[in-house]
N, C-alpha and C. Protein backbone atom coordinates (compact mmCIF):
# COMPACT_ATOMS: atom_id res chain seq x y z
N UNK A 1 -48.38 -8.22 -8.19
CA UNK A 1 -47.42 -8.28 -7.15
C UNK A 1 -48.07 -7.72 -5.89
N UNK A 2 -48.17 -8.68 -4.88
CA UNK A 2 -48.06 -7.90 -3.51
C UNK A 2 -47.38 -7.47 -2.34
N UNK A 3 -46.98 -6.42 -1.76
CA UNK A 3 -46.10 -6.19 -0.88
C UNK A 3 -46.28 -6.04 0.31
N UNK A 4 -46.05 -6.83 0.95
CA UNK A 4 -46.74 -6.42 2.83
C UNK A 4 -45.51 -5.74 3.43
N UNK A 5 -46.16 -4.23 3.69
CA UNK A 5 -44.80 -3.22 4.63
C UNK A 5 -45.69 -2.53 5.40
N UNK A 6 -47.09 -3.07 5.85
CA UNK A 6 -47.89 -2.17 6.59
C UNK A 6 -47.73 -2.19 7.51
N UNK A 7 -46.54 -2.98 8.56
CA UNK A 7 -46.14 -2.55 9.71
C UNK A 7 -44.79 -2.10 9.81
N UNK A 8 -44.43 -1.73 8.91
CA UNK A 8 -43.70 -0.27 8.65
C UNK A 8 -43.83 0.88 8.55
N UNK A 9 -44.56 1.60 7.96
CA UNK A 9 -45.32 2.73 7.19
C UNK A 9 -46.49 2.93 6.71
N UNK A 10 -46.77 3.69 5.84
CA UNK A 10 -47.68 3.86 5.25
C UNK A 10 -46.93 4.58 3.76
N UNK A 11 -46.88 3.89 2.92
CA UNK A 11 -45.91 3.67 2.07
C UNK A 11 -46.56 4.99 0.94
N UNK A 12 -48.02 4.31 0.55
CA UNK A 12 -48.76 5.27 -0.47
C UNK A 12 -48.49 6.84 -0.06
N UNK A 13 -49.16 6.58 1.07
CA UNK A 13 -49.20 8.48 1.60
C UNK A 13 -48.01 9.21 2.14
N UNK A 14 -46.89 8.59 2.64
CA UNK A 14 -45.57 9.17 3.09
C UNK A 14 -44.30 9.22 2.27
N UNK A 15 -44.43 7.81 1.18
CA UNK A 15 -43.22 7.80 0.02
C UNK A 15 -43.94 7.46 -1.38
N UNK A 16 -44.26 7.94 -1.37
CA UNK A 16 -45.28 7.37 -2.57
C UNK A 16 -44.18 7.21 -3.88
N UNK A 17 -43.22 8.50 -4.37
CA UNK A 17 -42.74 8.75 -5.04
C UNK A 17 -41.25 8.50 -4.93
N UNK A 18 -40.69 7.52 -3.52
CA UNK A 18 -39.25 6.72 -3.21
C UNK A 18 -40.14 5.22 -3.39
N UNK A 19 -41.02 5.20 -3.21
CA UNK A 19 -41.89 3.59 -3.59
C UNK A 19 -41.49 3.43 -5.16
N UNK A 20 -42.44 4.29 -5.89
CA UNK A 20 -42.41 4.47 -7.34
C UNK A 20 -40.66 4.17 -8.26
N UNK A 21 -39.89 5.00 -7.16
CA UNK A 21 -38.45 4.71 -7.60
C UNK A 21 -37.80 3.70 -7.39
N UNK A 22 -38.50 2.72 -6.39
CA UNK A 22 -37.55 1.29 -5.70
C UNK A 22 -38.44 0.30 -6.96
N UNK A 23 -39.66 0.26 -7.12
CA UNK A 23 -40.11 -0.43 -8.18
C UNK A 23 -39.67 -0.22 -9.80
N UNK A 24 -39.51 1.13 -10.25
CA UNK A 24 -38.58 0.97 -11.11
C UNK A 24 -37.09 0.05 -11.15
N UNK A 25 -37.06 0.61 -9.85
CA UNK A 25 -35.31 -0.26 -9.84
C UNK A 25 -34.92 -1.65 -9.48
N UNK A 26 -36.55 -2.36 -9.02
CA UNK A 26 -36.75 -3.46 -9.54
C UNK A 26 -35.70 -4.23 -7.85
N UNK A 27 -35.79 -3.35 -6.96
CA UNK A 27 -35.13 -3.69 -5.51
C UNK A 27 -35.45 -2.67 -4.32
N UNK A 28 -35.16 -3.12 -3.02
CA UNK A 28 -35.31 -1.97 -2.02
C UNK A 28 -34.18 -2.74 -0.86
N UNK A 29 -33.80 -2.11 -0.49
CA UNK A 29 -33.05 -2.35 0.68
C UNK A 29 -33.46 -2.79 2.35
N UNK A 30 -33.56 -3.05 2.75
CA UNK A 30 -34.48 -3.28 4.19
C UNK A 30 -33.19 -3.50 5.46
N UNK A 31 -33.12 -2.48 6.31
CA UNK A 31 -32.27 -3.18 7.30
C UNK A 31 -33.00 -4.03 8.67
N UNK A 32 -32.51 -4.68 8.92
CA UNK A 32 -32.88 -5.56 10.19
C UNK A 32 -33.42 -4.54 11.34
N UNK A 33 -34.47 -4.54 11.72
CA UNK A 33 -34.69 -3.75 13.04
C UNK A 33 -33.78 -3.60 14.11
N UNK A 34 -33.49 -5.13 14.47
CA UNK A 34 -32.24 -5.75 15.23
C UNK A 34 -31.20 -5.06 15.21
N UNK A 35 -30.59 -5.22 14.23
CA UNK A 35 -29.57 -4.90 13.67
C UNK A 35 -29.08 -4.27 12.54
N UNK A 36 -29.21 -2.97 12.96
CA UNK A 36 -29.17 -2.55 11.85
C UNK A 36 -27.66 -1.98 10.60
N UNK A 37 -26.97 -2.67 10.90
CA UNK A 37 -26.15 -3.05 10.25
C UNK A 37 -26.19 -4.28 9.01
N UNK A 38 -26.87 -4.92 9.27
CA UNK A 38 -27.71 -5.98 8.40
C UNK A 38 -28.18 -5.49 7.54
N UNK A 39 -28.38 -5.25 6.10
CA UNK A 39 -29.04 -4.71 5.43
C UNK A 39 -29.44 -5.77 4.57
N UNK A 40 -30.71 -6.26 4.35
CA UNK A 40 -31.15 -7.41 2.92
C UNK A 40 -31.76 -6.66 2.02
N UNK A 41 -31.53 -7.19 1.08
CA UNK A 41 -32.04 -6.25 -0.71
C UNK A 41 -33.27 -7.00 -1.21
N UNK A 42 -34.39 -6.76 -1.13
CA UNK A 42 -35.66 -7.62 -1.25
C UNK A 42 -35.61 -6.96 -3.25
N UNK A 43 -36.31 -8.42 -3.60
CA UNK A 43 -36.87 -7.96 -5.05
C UNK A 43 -37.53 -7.48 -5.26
N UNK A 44 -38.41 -6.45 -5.80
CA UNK A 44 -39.33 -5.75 -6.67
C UNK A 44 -39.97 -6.42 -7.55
N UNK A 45 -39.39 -7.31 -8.19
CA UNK A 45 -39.47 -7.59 -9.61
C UNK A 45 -41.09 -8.67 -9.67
N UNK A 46 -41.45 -8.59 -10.77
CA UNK A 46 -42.80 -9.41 -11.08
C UNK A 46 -42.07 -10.79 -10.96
N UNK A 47 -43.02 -11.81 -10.35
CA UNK A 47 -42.61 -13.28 -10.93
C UNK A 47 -43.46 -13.95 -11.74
C-alpha cells in the first residue's frame, strides 16, 4: 500500500503512533482544506 500525505505532514516523525492507529482501523478521516466542514473518510485497507 502506498499513501501520499507528504504535503501534509510528516506523518512517520510527528504521528507515527495516530498513523499506526488509523491503519489498524483500516480508515482516516481527511477534511477539505476549503472547507472544512467537509470531512471524507479515505480507506486504509489493502486492495
Amino acid at each position: 500500500m502506498i499513501i501520499s500525505a507528504s504535503r501534509r505532514t510528516d506523518i512517520p516523525a510527528f504521528y507515527a503512533q495516530w498513523f499506526i492507529n488509523r491503519v489498524r482501523a483500516g480508515f482516516c478521516a481527511v477534511p477539505n482544506p476549503y472547507n472544512r466542514q467537509q470531512i471524507s473518510r479515505v480507506s486504509l485497507l489493502p486492495t
